[in-house]
Protein backbone atom coordinates (compact mmCIF):
# COMPACT_ATOMS: atom_id res chain seq x y z
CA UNK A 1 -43.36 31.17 -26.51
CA UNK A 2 -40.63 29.73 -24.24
CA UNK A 3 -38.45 31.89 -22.83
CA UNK A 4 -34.86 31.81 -23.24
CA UNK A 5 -32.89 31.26 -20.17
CA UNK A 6 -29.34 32.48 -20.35
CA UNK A 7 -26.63 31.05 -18.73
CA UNK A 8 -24.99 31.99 -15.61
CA UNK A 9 -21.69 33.52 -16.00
CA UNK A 10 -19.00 34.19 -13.42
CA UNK A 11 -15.97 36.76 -13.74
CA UNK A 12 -13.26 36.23 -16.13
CA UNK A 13 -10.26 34.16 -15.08
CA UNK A 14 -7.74 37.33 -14.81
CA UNK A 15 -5.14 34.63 -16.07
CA UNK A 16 -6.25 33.31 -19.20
CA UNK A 17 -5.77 36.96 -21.18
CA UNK A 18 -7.81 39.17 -23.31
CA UNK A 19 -9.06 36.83 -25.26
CA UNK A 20 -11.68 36.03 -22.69
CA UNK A 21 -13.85 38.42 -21.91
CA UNK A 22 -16.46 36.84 -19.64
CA UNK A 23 -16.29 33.78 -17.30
CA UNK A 24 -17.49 29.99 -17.88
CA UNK A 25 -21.26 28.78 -16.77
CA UNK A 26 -20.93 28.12 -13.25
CA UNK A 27 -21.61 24.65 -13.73
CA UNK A 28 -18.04 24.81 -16.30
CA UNK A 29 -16.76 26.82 -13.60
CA UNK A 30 -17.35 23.85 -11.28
CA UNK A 31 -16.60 20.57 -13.36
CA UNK A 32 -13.23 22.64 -14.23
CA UNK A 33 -12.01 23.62 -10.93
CA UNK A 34 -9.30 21.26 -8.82
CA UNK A 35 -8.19 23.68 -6.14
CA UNK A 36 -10.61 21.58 -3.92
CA UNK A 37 -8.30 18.37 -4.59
CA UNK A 38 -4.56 19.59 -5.82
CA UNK A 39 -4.47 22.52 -3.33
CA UNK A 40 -2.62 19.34 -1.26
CA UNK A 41 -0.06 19.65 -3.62
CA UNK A 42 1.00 23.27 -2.26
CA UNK A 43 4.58 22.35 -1.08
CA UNK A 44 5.29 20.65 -3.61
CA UNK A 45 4.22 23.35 -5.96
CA UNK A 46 6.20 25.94 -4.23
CA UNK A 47 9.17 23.86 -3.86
CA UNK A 48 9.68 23.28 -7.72
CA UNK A 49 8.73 27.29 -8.48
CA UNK A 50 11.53 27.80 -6.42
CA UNK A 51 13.50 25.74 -8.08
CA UNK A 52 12.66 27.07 -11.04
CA UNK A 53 13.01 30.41 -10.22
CA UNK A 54 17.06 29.55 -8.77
CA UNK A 55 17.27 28.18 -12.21
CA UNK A 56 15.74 31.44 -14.41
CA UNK A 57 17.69 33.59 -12.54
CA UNK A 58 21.14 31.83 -12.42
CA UNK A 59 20.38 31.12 -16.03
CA UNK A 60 20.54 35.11 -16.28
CA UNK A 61 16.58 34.68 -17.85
CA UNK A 62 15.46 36.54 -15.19
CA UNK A 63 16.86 39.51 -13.32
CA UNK A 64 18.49 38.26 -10.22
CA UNK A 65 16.42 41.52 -7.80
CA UNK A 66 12.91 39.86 -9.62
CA UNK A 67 14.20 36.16 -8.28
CA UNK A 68 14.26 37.48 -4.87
CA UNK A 69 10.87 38.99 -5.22
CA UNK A 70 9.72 35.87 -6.26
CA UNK A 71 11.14 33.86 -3.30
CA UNK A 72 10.89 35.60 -0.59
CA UNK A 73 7.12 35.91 -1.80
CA UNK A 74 6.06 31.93 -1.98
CA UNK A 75 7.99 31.69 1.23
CA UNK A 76 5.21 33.63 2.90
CA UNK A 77 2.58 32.05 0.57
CA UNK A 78 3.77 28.64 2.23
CA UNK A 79 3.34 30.15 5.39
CA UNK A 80 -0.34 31.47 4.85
CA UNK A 81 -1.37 28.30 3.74
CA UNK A 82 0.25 26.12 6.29
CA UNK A 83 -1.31 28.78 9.00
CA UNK A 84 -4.84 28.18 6.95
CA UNK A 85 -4.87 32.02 6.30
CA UNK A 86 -4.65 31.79 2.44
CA UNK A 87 -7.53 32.21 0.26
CA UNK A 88 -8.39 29.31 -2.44
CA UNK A 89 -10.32 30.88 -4.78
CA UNK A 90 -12.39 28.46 -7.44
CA UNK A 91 -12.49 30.73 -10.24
CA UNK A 92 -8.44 30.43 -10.51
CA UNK A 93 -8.88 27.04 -10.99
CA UNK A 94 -6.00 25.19 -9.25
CA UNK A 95 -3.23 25.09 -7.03
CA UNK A 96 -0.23 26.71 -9.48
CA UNK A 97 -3.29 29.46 -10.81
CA UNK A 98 -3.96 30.22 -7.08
CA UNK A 99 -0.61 30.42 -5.98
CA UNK A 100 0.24 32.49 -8.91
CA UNK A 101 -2.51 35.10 -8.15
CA UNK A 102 -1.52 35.55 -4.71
CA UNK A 103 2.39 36.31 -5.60
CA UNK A 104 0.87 38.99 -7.93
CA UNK A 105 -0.62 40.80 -5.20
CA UNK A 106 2.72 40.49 -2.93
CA UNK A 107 5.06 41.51 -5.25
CA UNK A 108 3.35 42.27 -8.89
CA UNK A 109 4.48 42.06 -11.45
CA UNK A 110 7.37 40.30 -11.03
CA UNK A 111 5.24 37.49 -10.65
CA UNK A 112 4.46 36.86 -13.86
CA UNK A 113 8.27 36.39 -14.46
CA UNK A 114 8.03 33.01 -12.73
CA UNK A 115 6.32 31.09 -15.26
CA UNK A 116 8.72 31.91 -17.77
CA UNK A 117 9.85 28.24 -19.84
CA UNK A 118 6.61 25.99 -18.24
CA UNK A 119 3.59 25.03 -18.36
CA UNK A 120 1.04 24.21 -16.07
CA UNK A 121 1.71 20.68 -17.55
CA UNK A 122 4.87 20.56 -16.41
CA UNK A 123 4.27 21.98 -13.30
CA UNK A 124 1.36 19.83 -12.27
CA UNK A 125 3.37 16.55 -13.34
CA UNK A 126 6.44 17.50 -11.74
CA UNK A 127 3.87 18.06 -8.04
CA UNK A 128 1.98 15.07 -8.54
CA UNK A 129 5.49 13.08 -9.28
CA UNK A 130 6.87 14.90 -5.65
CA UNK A 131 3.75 14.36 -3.61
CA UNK A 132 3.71 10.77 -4.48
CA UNK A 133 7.38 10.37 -3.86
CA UNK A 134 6.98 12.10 -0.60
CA UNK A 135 3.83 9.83 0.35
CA UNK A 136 5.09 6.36 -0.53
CA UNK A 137 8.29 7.11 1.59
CA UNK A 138 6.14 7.36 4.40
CA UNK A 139 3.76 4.15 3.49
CA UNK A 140 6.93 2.31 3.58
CA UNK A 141 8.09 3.25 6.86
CA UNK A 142 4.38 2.37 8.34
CA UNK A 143 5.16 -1.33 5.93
CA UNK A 144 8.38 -1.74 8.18
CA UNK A 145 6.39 -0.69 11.70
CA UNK A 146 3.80 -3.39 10.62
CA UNK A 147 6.72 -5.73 9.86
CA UNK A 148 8.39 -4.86 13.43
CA UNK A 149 5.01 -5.86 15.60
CA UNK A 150 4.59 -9.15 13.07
CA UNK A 151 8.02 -10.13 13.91
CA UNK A 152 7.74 -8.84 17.64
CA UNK A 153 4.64 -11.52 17.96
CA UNK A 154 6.38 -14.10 16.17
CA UNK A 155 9.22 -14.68 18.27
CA UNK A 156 6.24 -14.15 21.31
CA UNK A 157 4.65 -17.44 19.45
CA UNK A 158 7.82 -19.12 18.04
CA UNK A 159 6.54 -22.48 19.44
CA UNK A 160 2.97 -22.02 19.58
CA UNK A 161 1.29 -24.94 17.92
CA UNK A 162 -1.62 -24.35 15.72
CA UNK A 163 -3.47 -25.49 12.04
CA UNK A 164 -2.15 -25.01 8.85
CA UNK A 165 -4.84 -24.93 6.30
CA UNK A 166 -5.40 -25.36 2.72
CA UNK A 167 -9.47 -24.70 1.81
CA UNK A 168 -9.74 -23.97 5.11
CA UNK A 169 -9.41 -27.03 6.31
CA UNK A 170 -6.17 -28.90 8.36
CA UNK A 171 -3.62 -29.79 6.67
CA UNK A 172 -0.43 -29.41 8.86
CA UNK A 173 0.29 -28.34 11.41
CA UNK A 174 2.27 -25.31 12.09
CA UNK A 175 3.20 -23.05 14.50
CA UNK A 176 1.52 -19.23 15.22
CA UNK A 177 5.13 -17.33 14.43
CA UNK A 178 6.06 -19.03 11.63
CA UNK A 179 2.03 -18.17 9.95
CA UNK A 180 2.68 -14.48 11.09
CA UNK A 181 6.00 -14.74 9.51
CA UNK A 182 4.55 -14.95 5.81
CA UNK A 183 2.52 -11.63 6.02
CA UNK A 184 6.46 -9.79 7.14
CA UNK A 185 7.63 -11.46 4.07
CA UNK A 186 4.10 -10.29 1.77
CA UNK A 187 4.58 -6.96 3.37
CA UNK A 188 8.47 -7.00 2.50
CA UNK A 189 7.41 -7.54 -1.03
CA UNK A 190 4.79 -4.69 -0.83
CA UNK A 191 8.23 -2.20 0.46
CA UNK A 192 10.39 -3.76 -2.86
CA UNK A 193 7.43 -2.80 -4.70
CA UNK A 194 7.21 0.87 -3.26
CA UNK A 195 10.98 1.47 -3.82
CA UNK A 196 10.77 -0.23 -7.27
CA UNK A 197 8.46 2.81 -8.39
CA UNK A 198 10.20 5.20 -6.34
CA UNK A 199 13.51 5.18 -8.78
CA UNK A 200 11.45 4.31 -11.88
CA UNK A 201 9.35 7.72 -10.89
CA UNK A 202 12.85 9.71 -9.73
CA UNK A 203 13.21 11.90 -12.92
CA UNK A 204 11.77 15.35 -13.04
CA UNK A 205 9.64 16.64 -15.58
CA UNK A 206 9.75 20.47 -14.82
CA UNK A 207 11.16 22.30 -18.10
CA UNK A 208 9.42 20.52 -20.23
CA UNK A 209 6.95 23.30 -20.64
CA UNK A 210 3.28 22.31 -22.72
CA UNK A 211 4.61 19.50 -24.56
CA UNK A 212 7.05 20.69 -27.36
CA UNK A 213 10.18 21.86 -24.64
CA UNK A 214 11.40 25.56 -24.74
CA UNK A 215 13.44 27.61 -26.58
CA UNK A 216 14.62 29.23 -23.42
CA UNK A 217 18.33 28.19 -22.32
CA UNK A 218 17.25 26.39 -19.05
CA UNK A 219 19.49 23.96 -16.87
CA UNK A 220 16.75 20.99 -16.72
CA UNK A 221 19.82 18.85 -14.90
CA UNK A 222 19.99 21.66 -12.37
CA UNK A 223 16.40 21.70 -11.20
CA UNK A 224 16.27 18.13 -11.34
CA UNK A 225 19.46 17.76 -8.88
CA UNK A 226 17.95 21.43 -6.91
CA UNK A 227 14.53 19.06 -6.25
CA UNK A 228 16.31 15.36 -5.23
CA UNK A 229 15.60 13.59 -8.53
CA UNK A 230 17.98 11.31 -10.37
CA UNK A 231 17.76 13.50 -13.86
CA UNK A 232 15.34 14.91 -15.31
CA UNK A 233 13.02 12.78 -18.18
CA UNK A 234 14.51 12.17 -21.59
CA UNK A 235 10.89 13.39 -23.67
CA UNK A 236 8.99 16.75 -23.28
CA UNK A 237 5.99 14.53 -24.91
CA UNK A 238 6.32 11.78 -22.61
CA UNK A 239 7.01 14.27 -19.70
CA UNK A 240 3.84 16.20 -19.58
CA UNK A 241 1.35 12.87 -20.17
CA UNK A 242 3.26 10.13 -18.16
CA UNK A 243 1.11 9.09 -15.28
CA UNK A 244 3.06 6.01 -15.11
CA UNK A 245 4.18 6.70 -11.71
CA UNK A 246 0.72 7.61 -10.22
CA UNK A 247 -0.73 3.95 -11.56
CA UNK A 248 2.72 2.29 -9.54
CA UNK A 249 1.57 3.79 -6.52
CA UNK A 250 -1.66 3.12 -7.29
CA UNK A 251 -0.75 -0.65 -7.78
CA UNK A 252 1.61 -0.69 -5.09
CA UNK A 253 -1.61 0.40 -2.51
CA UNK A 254 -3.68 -2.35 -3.95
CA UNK A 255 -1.37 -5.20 -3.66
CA UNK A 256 -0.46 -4.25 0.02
CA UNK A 257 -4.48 -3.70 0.21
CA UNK A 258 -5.04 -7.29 -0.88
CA UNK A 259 -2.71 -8.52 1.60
CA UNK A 260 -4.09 -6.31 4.44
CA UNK A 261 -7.27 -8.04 3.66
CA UNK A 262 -5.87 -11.60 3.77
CA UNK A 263 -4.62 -10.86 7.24
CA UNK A 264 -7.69 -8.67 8.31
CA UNK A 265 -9.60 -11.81 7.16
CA UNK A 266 -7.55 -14.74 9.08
CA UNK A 267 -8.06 -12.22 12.33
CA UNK A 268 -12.03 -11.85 11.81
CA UNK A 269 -12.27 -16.15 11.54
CA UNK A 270 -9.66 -16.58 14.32
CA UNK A 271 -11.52 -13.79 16.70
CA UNK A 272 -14.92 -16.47 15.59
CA UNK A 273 -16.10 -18.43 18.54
CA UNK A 274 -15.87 -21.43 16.10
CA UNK A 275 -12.33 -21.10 16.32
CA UNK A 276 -11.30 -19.07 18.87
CA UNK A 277 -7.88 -18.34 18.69
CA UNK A 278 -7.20 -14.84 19.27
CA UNK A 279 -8.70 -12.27 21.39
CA UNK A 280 -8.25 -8.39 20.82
CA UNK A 281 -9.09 -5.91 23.50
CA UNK A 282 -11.80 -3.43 23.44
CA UNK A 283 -9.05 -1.32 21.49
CA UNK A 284 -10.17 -3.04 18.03
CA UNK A 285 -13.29 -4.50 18.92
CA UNK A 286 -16.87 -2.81 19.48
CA UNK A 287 -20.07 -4.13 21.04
CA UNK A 288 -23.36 -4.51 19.77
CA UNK A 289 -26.56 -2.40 19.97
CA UNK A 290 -28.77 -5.25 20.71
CA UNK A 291 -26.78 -8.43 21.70
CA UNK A 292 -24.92 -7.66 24.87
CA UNK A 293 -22.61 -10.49 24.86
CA UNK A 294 -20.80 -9.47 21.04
CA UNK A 295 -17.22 -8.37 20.88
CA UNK A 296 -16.96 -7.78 17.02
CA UNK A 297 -14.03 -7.13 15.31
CA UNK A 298 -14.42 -4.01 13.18
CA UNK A 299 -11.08 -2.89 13.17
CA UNK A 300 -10.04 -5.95 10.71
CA UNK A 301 -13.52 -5.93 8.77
CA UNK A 302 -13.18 -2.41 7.83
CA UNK A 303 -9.28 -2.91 6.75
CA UNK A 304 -11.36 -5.28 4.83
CA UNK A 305 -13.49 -3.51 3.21
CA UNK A 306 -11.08 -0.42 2.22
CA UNK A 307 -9.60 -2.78 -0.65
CA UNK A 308 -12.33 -2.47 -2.67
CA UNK A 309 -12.04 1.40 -2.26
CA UNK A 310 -8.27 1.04 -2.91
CA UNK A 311 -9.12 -1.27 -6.03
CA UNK A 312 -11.67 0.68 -7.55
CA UNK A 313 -9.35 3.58 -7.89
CA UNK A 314 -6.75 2.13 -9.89
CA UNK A 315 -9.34 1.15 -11.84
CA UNK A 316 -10.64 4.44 -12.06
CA UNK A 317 -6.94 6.11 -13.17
CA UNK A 318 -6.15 3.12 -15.74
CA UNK A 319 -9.64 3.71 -17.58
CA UNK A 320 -9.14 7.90 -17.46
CA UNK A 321 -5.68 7.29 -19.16
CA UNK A 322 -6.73 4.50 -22.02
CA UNK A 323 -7.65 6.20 -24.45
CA UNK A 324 -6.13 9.53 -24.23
CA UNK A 325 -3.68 11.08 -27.21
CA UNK A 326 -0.96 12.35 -26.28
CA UNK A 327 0.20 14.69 -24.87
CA UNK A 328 -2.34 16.29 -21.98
CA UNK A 329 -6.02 16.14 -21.73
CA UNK A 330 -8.00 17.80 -19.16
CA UNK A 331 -9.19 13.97 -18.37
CA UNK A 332 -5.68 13.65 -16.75
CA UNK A 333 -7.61 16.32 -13.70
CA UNK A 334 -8.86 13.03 -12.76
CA UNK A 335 -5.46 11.80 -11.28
CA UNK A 336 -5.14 12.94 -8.16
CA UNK A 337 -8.39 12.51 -6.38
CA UNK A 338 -8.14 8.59 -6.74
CA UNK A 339 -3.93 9.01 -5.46
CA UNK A 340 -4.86 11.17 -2.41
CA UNK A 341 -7.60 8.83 -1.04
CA UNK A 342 -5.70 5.67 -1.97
CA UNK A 343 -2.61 6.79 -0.33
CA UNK A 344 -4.47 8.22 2.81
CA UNK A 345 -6.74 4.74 2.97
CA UNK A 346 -3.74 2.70 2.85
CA UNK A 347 -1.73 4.64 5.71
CA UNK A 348 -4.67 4.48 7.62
CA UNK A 349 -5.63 0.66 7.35
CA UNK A 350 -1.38 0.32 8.00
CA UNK A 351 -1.34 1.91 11.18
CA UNK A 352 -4.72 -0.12 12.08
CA UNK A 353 -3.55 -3.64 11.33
CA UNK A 354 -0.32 -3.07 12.77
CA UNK A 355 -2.45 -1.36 16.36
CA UNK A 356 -4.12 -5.09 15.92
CA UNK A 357 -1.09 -6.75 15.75
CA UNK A 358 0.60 -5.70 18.71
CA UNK A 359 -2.88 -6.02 20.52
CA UNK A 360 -3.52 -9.46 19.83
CA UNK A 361 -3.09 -12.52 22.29
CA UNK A 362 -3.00 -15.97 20.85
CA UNK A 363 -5.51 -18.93 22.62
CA UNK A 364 -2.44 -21.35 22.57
CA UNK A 365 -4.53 -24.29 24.15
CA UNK A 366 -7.61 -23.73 21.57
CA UNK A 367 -5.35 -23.73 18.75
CA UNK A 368 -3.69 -27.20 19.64
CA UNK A 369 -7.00 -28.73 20.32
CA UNK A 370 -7.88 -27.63 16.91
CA UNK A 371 -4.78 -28.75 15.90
CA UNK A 372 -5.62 -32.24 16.50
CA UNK A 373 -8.59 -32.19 15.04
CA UNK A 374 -8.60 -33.06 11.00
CA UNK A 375 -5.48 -35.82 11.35
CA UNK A 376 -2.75 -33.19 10.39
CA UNK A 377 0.39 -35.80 10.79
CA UNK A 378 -0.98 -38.23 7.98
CA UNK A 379 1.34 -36.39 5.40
CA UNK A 380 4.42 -36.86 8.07
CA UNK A 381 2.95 -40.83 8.16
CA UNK A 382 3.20 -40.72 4.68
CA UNK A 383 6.81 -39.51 4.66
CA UNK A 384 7.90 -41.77 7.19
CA UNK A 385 7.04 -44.89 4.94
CA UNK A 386 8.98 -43.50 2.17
CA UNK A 387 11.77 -43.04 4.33
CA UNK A 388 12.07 -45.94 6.44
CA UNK A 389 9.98 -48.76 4.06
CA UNK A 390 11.18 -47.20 0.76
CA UNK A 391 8.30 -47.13 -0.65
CA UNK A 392 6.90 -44.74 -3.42
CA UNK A 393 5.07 -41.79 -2.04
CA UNK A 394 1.66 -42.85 -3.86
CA UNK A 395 1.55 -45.86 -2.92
CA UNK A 396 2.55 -44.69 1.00
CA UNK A 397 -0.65 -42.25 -0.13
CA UNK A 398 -3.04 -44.95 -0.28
CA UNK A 399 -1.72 -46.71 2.61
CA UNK A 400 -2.56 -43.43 5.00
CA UNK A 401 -5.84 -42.96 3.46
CA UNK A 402 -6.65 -46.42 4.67
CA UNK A 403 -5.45 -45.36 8.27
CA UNK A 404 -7.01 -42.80 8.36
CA UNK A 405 -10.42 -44.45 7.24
CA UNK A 406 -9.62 -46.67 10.15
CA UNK A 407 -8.85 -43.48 13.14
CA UNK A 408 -12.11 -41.81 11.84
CA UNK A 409 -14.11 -45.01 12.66
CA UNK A 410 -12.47 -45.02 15.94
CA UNK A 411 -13.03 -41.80 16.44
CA UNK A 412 -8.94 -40.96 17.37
CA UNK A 413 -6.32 -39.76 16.29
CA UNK A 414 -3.44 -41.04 14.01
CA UNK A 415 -1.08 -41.41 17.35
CA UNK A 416 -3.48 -42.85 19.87
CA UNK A 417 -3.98 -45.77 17.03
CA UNK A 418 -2.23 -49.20 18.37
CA UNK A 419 0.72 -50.38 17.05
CA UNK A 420 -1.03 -53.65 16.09
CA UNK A 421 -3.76 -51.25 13.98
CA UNK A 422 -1.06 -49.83 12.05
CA UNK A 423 0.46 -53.02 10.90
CA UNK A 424 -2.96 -54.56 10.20
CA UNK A 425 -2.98 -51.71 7.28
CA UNK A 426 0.60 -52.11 6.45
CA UNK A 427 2.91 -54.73 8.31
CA UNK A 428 6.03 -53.12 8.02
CA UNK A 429 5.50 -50.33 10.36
CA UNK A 430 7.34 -49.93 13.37
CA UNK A 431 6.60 -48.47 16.37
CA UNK A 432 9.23 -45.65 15.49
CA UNK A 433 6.44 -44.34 13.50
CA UNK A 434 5.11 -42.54 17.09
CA UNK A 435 8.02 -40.39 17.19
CA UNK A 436 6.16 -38.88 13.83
CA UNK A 437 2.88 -38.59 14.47
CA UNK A 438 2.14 -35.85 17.51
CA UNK A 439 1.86 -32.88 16.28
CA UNK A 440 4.69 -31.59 18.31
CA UNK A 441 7.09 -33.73 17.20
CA UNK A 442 5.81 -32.85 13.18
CA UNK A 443 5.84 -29.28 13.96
CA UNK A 444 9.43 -29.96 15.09
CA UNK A 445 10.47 -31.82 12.52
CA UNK A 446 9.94 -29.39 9.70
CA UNK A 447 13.75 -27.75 9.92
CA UNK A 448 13.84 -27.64 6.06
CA UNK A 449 14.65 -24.24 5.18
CA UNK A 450 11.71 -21.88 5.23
CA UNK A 451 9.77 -24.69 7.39
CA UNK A 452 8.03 -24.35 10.05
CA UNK A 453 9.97 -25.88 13.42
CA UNK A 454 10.28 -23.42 16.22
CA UNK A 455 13.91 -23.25 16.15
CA UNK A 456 13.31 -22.38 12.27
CA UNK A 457 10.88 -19.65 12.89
CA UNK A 458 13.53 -18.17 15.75
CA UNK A 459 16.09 -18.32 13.57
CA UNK A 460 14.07 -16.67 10.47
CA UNK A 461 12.91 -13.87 12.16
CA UNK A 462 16.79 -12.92 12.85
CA UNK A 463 17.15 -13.09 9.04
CA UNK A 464 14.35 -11.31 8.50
CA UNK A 465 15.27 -8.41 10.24
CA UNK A 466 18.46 -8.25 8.49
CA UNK A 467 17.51 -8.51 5.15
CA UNK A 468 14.38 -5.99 5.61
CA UNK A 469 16.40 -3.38 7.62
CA UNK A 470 14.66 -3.71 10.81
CA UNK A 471 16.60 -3.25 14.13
């Protein structure tokens, strides 16, 4: 006969009551604790107890000596922790339970005074809503520091000729600062994004208790104003199980992910000796164990790589919130793990792509001999036929295609063709058509709004620092 193996027990969590008389099987004890995540959510914990507590007691729900208690004893909690002299114990669970337990042994019980009219539902909602808030205001300040060295290099490369692609291979050509100048406006739309979820997250939760609201007579506009939110939210339901704001930031760290990637990914083919067109210092770069002669750019390929990281966790939040009822399931634990690690990945692969950035120095020459390469001035030819013959742009089409059949069998390019081989393709061409066909003079002839001529790009990045706030 087998024999029966109990299960290990722990101590009784002192704050869920009577009713419990012994403690959860250790391995409960462990899929059920969060202090090892959410005690990062201290401050913000303490801050809205505070609040709270200014509330209860001006509210006349508490006694005004028991407020003071209760103050003057997180104050020093926030202290111990900061000072890495508190105590997280498992077996209270989380950060509020924790915190809660240690103001009972300061001042007693008082304590228990403080969670008078919420919930840990509330509570937890209203920290995760702060820390994010808190967090995303510094991601956009690293967005405009990134935006600062992209401009800062642009103006260095205003007129610095190189290949636009499409499929990777020439199309136009362009210059350096105006290419640099599209990831400041990508990362511009990554900062509207941020403050877009910013003041749709801005409304406080705290009050709203378990679900249902309180019968207490609590000033929910007070602690809302007391913590810098806009107002507090309209539905105690909604309140407790809206993670609405934590899948924003979420998607806000993906998109600026994705375009941290692009860039990361232009920088690994451009530091390629098959193109050539940047170096980086030894600052970004690291050597190989075996093949002296490698300068490898693992700065960019791990910025890279984090998006998948950065992906996979809003993943990860969207599919623990499906299916969930409302209004709180202990699923919604799950939320801040994947927020904490996207919003520290995304800080970090900031301040890494913008150390790139400022490090990088642009092969001019190897960018205009690739320039010339790929006969990147047969759209201006094209234009230039329209223009000046009247023609319609497909037929003008086929006409280029048929010059450049003719400079790839010479093995040249579109401007060191005669004058004579142009008209033997189409005879009204005139030799005006040179002053269209270097890739200087294309390059300087795109002044269209937007476009790429130097004086454009000079001109843009003055915009750009206007309308993005950058001085």
């Amino acid at each position: 006969m087998k024999r029966k193996v109990q299960p290990k027990t722990t101590k009784a969590n002192p704050m869920w009551g009577g009713q419990y008389s012994t403690g959860p099987d250790q391995v409960m004890e462990k899929i059920n604790e969060s202090i090892s995540v959410d005690q990062q959510l201290y401050k913000q914990d303490i801050a809205g107890s505070i609040a709270h507590c200014e509330m209860l007691v001006k509210k006349k729900i508490i006694p005004a000596q028991d407020g003071k208690k209760i103050i003057k004893g997180l104050s020093q909690i926030e202290k111990e922790i900061y000072r890495g002299k508190f105590e997280f114990k498992t077996e209270l669970e989380d950060i509020h339970m924790n915190i809660e337990s240690r103001l009972h042994d300061l001042i007693g019980d008082a304590a228990g005074k403080l969670h008078t009219a919420r919930s840990r539902n509330d509570q937890v909602a209203l920290d995760l809503r702060m820390y994010i808030r808190d967090a995303l205001k510094v991601v956009d300040g690293h967005l405009e520091e990134l935006q600062t060295a992209l401009l800062d290099k642009a103006q260095t490369y205003a007129d610095t000729i190189m290949p636009g692609y499409t499929h990777l291979q020439v199309a136009q050509p362009v210059t350096f600062g105006h290419h640099l100048l599209a990831y400041v406006e990508m990362f511009g739309r990554d900062r509207s994004r941020i403050l877009d979820s910013l003041h749709r997250m801005n409304e406080s939760p705290l009050g709203s208790a378990a679900l249902a609201g309180t019968s207490f007579s609590i000033d929910r506009k007070m602690t809302a104003k007391t913590l810098g939110f806009d107002r507090p939210t309209a539905n105690s339901i909604d309140s407790v199980s809206d993670r609405d704001f934590a899948i924003d930031c979420l998607y806000a760290c993906s998109t600026s992910i994705m375009h941290l990637s692009r860039l990361a990914e232009e920088i690994v083919i451009w530091m390629s000796q098959s193109f050539a067109f940047i170096s980086l210092s030894d600052a970004y770069t690291t050597g190989s164990s075996i093949m002296p002669q490698k300068r490898n750019p693992d700065a960019a390929e791990l910025v890279r790589g984090k998006a998948g990281r950065i992906y996979g966790n809003l993943l990860s939040l969207l599919t623990t919130l499906k299916g969930l009822p409302l209004t709180y399931g202990k699923d919604m634990q799950e939320d801040k793990e994947p927020v904490f690690d996207s919003l520290e990945s995304i800080s970090l692969c900031i301040a890494v792509t913008t150390g790139m950035i400022k490090d990088l120095k642009a092969n001019s020459q190897e960018m205009l001999d690739a320039t010339n390469k790929g006969f990147p001035t047969a759209t201006d030819l094209a234009d230039w036929l329209v223009q000046n013959l009247g023609l319609p742009f497909r037929k003008c089409h086929h006409i280029v295609a048929n010059i450049v059949k003719m400079a790839t069998d010479k093995s040249c390019r579109l401007d060191e063709l005669s004058l004579e081989d142009l008209k033997s393709i189409e005879p009204g061409i005139t030799s005006d058509v040179f002053n269209v066909l270097s890739v200087e003079k294309s390059v300087a002839s795109r002044t269209s709004y937007g476009g790429t001529a130097p004086s454009n790009v000079k001109r843009m990045i003055k915009e750009a620092k206007k309308r993005f706030g950058i001085h």
